[in-house]
C-alpha atoms as a PDB file:
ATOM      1  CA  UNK A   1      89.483 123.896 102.421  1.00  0.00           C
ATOM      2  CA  UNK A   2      92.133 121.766 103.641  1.00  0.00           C
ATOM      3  CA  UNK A   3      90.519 118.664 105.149  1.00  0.00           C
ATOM      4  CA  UNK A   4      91.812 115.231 106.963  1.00  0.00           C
ATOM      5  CA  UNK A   5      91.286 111.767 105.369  1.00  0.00           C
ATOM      6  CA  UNK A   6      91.303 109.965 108.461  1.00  0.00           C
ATOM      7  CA  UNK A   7      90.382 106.433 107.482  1.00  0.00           C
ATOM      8  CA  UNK A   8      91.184 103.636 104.701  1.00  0.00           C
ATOM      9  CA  UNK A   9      87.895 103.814 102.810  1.00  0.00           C
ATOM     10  CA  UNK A  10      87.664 107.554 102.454  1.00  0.00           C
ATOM     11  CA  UNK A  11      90.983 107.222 101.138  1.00  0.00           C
ATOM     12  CA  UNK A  12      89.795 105.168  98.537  1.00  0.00           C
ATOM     13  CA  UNK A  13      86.977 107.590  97.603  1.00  0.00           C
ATOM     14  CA  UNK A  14      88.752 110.383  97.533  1.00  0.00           C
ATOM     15  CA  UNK A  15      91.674 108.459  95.358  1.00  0.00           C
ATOM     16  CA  UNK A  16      89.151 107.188  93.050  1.00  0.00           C
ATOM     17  CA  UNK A  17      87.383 110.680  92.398  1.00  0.00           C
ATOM     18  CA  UNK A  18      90.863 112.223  91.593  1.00  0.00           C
ATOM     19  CA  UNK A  19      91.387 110.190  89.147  1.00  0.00           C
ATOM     20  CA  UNK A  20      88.089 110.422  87.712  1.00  0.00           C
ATOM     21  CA  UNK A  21      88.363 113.722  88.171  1.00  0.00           C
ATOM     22  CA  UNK A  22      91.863 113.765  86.217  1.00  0.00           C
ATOM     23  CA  UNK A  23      90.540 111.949  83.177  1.00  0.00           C
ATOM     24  CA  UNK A  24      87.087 114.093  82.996  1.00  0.00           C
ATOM     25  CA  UNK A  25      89.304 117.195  82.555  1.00  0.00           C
ATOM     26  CA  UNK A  26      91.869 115.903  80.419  1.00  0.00           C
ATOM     27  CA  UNK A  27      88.942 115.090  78.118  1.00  0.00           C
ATOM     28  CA  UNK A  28      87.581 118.892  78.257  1.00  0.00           C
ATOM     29  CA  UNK A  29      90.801 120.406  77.452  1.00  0.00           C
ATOM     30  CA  UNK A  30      91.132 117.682  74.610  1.00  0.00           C
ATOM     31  CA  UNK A  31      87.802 118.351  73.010  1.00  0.00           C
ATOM     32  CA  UNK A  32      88.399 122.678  73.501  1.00  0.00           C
ATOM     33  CA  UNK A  33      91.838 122.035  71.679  1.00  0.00           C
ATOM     34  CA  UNK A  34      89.952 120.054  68.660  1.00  0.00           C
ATOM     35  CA  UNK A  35      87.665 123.079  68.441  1.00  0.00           C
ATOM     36  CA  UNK A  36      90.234 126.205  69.192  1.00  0.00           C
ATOM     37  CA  UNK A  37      92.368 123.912  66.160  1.00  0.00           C
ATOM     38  CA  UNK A  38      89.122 122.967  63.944  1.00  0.00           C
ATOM     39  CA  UNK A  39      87.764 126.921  64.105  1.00  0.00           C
ATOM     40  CA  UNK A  40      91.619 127.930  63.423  1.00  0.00           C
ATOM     41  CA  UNK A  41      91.731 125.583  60.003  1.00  0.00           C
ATOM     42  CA  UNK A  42      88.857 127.272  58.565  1.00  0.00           C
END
């Protein structure tokens, strides 16, 4: 849903959980490439 950030702190929370957010799936996609690449060297 598309929502309204209306005020400086919620800003910050919703900044700070993108970016976490960002990182936690860059680290899934990482780790299924090492296995899609590790089950492919076999």
């Amino acid at each position: 849903s598309d929502t309204a950030v209306s005020t400086t702190q919620m800003r910050r929370i919703v900044l700070l959980h993108s970016i976490v957010s960002f990182f936690f799936n860059t680290v899934i996609v990482a780790a299924a490439v090492n296995l899609a690449v590790s089950l492919g060297s076999r």
